[in-house]
C-alpha atoms as a PDB file:
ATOM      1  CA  UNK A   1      -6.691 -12.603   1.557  1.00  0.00           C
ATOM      2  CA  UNK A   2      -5.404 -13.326  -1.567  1.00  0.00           C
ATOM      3  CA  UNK A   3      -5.361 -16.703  -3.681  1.00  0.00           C
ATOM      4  CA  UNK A   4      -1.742 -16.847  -2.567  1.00  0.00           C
ATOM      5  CA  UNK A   5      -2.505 -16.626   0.927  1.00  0.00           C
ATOM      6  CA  UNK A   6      -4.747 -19.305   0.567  1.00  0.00           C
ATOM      7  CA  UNK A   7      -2.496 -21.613  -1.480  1.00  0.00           C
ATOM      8  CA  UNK A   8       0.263 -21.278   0.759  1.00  0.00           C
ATOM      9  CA  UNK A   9      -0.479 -19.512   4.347  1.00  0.00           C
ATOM     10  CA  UNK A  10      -2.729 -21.972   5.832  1.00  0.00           C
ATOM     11  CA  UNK A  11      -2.253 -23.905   9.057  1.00  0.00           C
ATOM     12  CA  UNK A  12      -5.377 -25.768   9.248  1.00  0.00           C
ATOM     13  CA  UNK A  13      -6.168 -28.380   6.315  1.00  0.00           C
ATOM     14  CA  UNK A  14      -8.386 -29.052   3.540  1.00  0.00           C
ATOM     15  CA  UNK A  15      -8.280 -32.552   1.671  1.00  0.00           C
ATOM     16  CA  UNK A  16      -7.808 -31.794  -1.610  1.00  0.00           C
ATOM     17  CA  UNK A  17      -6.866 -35.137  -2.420  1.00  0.00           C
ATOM     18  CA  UNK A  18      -4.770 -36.860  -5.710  1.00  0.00           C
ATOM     19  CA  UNK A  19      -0.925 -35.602  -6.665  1.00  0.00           C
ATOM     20  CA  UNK A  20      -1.843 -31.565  -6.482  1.00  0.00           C
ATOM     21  CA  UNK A  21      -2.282 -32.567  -2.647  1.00  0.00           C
ATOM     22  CA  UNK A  22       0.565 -34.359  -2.160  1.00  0.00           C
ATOM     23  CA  UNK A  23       2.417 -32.017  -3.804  1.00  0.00           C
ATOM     24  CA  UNK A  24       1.695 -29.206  -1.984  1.00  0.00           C
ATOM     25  CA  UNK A  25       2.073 -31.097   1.508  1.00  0.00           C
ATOM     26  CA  UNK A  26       5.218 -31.661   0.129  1.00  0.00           C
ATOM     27  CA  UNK A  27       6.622 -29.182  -1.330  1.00  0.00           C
ATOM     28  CA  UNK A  28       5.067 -26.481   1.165  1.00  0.00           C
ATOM     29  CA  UNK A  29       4.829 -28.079   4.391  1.00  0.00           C
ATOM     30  CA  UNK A  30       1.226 -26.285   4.473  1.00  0.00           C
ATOM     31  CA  UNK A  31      -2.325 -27.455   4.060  1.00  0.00           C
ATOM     32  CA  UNK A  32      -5.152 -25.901   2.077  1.00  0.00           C
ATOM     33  CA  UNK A  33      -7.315 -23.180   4.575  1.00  0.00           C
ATOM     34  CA  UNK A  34     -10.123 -24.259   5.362  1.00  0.00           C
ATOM     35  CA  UNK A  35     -12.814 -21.316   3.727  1.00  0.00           C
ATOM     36  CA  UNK A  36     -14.422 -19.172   6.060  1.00  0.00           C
ATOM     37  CA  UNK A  37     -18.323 -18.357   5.365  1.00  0.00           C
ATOM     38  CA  UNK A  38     -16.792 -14.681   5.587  1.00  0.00           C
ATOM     39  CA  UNK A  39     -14.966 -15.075   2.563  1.00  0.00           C
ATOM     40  CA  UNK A  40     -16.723 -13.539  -0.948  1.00  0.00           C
ATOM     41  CA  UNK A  41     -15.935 -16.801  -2.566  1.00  0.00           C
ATOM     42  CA  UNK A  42     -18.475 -19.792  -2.462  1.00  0.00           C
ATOM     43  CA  UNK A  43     -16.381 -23.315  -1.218  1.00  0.00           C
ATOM     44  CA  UNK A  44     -16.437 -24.736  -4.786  1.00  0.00           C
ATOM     45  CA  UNK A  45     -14.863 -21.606  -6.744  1.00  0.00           C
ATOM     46  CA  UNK A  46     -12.785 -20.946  -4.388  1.00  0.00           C
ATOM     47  CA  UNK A  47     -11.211 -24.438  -4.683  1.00  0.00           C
ATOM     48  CA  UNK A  48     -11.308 -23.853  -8.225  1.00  0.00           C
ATOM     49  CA  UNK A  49      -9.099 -21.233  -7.716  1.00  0.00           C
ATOM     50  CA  UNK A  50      -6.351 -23.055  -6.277  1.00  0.00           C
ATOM     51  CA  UNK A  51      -6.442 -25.679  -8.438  1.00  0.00           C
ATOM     52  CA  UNK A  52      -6.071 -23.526 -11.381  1.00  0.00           C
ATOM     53  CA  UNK A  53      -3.299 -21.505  -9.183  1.00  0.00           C
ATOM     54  CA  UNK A  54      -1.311 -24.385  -8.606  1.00  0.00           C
ATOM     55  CA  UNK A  55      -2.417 -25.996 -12.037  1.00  0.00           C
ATOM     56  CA  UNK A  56       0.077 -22.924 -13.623  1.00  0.00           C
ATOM     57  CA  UNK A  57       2.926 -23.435 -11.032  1.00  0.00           C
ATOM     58  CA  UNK A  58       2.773 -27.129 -11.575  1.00  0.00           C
ATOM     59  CA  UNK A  59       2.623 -27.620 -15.202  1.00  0.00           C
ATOM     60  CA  UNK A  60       4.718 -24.383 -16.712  1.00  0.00           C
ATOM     61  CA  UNK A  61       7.377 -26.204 -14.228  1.00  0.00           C
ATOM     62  CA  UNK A  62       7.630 -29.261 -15.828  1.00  0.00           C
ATOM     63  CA  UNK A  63       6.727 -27.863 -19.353  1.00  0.00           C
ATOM     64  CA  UNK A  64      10.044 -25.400 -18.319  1.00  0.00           C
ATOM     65  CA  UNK A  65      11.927 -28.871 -17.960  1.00  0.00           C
ATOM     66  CA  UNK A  66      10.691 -30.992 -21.263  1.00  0.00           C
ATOM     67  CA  UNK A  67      13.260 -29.762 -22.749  1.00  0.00           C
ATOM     68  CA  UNK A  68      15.972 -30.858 -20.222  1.00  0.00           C
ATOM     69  CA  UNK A  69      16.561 -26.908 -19.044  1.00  0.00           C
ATOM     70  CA  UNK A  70      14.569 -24.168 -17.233  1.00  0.00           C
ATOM     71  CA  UNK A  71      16.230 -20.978 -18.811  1.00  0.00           C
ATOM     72  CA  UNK A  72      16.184 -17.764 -17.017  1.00  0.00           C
ATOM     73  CA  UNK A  73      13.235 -16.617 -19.452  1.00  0.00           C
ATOM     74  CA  UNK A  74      11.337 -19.060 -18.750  1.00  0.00           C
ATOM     75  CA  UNK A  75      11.497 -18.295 -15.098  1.00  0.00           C
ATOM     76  CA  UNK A  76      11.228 -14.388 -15.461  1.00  0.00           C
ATOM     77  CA  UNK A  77       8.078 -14.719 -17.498  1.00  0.00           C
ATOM     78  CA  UNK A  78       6.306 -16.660 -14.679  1.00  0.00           C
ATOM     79  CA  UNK A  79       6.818 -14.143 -12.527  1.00  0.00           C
ATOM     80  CA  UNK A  80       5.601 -11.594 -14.791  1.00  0.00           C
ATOM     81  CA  UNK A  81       2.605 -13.228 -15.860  1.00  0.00           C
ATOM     82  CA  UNK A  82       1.644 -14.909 -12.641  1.00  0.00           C
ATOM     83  CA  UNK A  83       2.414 -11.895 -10.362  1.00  0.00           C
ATOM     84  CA  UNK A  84       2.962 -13.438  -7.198  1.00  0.00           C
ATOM     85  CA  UNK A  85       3.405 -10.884  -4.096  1.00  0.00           C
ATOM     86  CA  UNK A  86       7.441 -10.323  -2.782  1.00  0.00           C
ATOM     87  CA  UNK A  87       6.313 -12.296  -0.089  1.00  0.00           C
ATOM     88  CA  UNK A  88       4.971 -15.436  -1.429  1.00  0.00           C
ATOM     89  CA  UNK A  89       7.907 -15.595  -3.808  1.00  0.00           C
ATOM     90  CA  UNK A  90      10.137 -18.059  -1.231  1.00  0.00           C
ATOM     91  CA  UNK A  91       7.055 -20.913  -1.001  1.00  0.00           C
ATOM     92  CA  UNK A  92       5.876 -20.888  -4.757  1.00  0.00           C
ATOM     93  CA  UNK A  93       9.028 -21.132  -5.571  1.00  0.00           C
ATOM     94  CA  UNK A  94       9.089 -24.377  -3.382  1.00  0.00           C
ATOM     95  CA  UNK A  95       6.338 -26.022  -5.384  1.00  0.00           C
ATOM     96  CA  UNK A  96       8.399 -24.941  -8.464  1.00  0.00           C
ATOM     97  CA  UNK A  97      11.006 -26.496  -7.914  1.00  0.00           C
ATOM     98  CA  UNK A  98       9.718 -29.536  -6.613  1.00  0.00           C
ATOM     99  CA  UNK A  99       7.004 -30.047  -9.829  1.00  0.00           C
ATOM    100  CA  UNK A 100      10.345 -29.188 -12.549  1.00  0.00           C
ATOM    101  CA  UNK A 101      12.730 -31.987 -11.183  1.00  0.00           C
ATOM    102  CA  UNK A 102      11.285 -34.169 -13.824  1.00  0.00           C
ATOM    103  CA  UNK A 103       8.310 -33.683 -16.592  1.00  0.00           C
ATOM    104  CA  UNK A 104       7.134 -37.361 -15.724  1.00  0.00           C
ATOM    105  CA  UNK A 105       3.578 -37.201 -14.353  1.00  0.00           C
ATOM    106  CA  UNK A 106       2.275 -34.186 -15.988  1.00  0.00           C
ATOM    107  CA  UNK A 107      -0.361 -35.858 -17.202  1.00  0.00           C
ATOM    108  CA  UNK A 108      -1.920 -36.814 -14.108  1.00  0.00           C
ATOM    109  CA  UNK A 109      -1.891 -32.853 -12.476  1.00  0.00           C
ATOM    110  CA  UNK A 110      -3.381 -31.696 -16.225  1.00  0.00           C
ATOM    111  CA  UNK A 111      -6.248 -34.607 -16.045  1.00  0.00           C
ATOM    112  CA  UNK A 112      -6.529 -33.329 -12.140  1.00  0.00           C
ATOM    113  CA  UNK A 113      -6.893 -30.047 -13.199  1.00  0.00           C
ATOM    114  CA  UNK A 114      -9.093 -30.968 -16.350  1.00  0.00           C
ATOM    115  CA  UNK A 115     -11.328 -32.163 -14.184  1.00  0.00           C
ATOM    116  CA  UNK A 116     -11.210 -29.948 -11.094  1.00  0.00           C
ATOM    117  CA  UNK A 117     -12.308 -27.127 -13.681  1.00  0.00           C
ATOM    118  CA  UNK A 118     -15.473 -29.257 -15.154  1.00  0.00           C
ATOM    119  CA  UNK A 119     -13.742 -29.676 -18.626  1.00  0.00           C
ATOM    120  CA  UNK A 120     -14.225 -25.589 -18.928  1.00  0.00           C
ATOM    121  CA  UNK A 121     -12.488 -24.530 -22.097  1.00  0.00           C
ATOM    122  CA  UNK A 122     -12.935 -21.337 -21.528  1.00  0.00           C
ATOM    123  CA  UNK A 123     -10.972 -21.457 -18.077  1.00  0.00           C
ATOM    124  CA  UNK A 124      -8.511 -24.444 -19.357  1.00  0.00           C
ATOM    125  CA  UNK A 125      -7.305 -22.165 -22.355  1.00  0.00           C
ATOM    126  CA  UNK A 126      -6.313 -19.307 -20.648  1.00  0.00           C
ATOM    127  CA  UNK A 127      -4.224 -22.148 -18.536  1.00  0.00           C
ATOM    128  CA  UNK A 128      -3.127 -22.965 -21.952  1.00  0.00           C
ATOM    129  CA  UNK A 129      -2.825 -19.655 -23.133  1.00  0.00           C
ATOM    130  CA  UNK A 130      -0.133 -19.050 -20.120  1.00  0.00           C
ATOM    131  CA  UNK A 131       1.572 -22.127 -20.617  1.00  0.00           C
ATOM    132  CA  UNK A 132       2.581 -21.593 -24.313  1.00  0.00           C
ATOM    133  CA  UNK A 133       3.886 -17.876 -23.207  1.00  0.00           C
ATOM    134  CA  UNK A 134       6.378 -19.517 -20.585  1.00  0.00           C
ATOM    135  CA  UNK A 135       7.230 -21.865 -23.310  1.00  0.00           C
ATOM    136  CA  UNK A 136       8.166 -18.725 -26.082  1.00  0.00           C
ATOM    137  CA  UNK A 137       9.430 -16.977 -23.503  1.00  0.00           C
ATOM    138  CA  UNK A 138      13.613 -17.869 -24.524  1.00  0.00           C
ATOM    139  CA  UNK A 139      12.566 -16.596 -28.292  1.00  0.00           C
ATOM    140  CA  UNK A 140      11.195 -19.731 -29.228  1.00  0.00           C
ATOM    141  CA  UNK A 141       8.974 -23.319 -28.561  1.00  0.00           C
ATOM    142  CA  UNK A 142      11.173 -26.004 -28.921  1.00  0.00           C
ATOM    143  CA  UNK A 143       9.674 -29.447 -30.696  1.00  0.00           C
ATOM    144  CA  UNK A 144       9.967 -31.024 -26.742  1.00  0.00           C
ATOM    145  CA  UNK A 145       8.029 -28.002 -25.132  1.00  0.00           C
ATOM    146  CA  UNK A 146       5.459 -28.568 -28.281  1.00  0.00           C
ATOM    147  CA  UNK A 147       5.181 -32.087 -27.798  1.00  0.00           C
ATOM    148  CA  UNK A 148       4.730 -31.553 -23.918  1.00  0.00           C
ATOM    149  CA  UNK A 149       2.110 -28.440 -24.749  1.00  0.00           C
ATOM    150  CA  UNK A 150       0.374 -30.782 -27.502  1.00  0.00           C
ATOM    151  CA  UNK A 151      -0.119 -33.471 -24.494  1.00  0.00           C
ATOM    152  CA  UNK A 152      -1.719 -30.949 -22.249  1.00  0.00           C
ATOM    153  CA  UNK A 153      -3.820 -29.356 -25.086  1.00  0.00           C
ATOM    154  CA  UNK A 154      -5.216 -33.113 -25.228  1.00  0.00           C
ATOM    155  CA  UNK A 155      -6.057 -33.412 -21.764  1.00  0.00           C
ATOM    156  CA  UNK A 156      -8.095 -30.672 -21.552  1.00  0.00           C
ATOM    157  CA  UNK A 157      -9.665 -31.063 -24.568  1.00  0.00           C
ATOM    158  CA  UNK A 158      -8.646 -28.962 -27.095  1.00  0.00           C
ATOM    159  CA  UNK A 159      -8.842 -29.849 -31.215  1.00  0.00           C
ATOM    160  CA  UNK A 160      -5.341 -29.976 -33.469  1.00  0.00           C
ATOM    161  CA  UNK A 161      -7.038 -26.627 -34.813  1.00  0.00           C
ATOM    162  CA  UNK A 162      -7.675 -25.081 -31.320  1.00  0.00           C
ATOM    163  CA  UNK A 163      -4.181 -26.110 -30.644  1.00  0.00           C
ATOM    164  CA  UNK A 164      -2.486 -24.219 -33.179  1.00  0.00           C
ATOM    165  CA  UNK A 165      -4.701 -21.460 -32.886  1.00  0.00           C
ATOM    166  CA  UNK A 166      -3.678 -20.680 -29.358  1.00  0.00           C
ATOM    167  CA  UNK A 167       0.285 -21.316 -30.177  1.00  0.00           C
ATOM    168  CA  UNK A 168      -0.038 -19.201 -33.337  1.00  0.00           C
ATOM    169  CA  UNK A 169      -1.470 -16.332 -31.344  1.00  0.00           C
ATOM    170  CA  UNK A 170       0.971 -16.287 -28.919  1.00  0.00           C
ATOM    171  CA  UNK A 171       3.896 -16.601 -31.653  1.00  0.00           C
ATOM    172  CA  UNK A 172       2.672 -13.321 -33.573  1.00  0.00           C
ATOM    173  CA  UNK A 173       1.530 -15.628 -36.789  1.00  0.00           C
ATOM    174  CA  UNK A 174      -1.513 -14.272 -38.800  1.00  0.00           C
ATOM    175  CA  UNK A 175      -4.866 -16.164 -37.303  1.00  0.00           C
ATOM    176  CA  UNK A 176      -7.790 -15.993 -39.829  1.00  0.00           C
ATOM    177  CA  UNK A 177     -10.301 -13.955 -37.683  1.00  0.00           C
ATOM    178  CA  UNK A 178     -12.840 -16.117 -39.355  1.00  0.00           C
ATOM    179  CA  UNK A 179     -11.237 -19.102 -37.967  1.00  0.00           C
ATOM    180  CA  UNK A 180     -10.914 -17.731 -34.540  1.00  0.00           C
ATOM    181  CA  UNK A 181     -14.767 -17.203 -34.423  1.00  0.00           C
ATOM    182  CA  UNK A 182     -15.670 -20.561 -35.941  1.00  0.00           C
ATOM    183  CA  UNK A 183     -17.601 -18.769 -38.642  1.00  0.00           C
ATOM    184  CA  UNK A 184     -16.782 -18.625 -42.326  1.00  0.00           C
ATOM    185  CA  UNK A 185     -16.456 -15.976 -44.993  1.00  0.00           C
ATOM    186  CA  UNK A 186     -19.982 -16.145 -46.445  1.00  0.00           C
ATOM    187  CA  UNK A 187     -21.722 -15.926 -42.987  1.00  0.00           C
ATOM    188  CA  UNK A 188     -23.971 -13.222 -42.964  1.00  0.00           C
ATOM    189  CA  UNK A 189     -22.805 -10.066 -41.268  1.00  0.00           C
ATOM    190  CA  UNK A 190     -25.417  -9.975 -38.663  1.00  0.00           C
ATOM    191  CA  UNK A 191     -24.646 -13.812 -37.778  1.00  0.00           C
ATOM    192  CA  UNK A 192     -20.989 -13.260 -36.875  1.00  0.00           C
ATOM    193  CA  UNK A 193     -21.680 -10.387 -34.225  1.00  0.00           C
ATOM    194  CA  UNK A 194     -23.959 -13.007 -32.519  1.00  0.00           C
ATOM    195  CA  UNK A 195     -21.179 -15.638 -32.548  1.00  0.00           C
ATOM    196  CA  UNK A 196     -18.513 -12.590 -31.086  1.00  0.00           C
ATOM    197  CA  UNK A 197     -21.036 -11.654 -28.601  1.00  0.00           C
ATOM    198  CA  UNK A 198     -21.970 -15.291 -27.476  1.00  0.00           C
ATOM    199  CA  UNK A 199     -17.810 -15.943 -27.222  1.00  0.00           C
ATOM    200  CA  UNK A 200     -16.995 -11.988 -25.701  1.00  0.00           C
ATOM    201  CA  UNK A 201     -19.906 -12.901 -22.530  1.00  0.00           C
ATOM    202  CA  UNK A 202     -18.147 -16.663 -22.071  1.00  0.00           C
ATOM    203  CA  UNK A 203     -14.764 -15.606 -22.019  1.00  0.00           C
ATOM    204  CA  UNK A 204     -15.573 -11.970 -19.758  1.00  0.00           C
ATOM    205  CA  UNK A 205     -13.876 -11.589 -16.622  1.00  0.00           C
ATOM    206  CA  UNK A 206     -16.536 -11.712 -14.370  1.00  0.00           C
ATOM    207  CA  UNK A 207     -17.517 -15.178 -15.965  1.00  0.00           C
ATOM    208  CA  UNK A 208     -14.132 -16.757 -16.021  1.00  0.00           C
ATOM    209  CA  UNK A 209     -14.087 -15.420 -11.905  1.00  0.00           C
ATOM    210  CA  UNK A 210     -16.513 -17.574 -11.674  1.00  0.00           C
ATOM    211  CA  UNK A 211     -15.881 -20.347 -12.997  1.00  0.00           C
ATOM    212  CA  UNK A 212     -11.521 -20.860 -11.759  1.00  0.00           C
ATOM    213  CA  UNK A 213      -9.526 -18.344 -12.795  1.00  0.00           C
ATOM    214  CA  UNK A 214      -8.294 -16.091  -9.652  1.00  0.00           C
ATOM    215  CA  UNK A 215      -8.691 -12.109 -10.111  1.00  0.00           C
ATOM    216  CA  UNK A 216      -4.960 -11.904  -9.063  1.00  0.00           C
ATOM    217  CA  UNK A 217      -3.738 -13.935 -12.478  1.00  0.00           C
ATOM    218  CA  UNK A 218      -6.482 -13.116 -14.876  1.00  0.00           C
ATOM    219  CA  UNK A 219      -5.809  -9.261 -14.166  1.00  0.00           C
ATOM    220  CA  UNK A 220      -3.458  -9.109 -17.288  1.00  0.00           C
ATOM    221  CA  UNK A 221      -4.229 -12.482 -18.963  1.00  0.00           C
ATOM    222  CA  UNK A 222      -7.701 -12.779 -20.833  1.00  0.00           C
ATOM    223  CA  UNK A 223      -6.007 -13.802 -23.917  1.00  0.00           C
ATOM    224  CA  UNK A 224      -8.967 -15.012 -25.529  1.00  0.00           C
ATOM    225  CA  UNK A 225     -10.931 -12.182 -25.196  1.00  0.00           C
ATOM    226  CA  UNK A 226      -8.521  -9.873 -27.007  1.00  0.00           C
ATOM    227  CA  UNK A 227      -8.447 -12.581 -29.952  1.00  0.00           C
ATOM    228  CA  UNK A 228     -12.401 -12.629 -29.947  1.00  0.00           C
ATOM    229  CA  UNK A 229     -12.716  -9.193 -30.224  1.00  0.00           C
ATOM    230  CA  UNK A 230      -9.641  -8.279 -32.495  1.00  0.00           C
ATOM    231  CA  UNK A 231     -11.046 -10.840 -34.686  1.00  0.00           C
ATOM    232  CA  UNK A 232     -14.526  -8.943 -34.779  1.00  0.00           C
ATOM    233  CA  UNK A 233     -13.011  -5.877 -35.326  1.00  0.00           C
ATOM    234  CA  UNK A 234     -11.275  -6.992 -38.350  1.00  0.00           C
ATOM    235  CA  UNK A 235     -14.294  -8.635 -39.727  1.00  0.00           C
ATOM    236  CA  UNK A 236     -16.281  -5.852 -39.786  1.00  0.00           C
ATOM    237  CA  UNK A 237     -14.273  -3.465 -40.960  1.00  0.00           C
ATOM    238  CA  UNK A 238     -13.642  -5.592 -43.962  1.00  0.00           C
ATOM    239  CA  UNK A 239     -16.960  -6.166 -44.404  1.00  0.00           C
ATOM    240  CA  UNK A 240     -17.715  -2.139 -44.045  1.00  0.00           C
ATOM    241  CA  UNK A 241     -15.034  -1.682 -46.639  1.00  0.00           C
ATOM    242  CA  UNK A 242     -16.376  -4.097 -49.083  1.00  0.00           C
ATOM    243  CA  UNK A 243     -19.979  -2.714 -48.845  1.00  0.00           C
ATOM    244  CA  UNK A 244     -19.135   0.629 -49.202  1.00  0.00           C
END
């Protein structure tokens, strides 16, 4: 079963408790399942899982809205990013349209979600990461949708700097690869291939599994990773080139 299946096709409950509860009672007219011991997933990642799930349906819905319209773009980049199967389509779309009436309360699903996840920024930025590509996905981020973004950023977290690494990344701008490695331009060599490997293992795959994201969404979204290692990449060949 996927993570959609257990979002949406359950018939017997689980408390999940605060608004991302209500919400989905209410929006769904479906409980949580209650997880099987023959599921892969331990109880506490799986529930991780769905909170991140509904964490993206929730909050790119009323991000979609801050700026008083959810534009066709906006809506056809969900769907691409979050790839949810034909036959799910009819009952996320529920909780989407029930979370983008209004952009009030986003701040209490984000602080859910903060800490559902365990304040994991390695998890919370790839929610971040998606967020900010729903938001560009009409050609631009308006000053409403940045405000709104900025807000969330905060909730989980994030630094100003973090912030407008992860929108500048998504909006083509040059990122200093220096920057996006937290190292500087005199660090040794050696030095800055332990900081990319320490960053490549927390932001792997198989880790961020573990720790929230669902296989079905992080398939084609481990943003991070691609900065962390384009960033490397770029580093050393510079540094090649200038020892040459």
């Amino acid at each position: 079963m996927t993570i959609w299946g257990k979002i949406i096709g359950g018939t017997t409950g689980f408390a999940f408790g605060g608004p991302i509860g209500a919400l989905l009672g209410g929006a769904a007219g479906h409980a949580f399942d209650k997880f099987k011991i023959k599921q892969k997933l331990p109880k506490d990642i799986a529930l991780k899982q769905i909170g991140f799930t509904i964490g993206v349906i929730v909050l790119s819905a009323k991000m979609a809205k801050a700026d008083g319209k959810v534009t066709k773009s906006e809506i056809k980049a969900f769907k691409k990013k979050i790839n949810v199967p034909h036959r799910e389509i009819k009952n996320v779309a529920r909780l989407w349209d029930q979370a983008k009436k209004t952009t009030d309360g986003f701040e209490v699903y984000a602080r859910q979600i903060s800490n559902l996840l365990e304040n994991n920024s390695s998890v919370l930025e790839e929610l971040l990461n998606l967020l900010v590509i729903i938001a560009k996905a009409d050609g631009k981020i308006t000053n409403l949708e940045k405000i709104y973004l900025k807000e969330v950023s905060n909730i989980f977290g994030f630094s100003d700097q973090d912030f407008e690494r992860i929108c500048s990344s998504k909006l083509e701008k040059y990122i200093d690869p220096y920057q996006t490695l937290g190292v500087t331009r005199d660090t040794p060599l050696e030095k800055i291939k332990q900081k990319w490997k320490k960053l490549a293992i927390k932001h792997h795959p198989d880790r961020l599994v573990s720790q929230g994201i669902p296989l079905d969404i992080l398939e084609n979204n481990t943003y991070r990773l691609k900065e962390i290692n384009n960033a490397w990449d770029l580093i050393k060949n510079e540094k090649y080139d200038l020892n040459a």
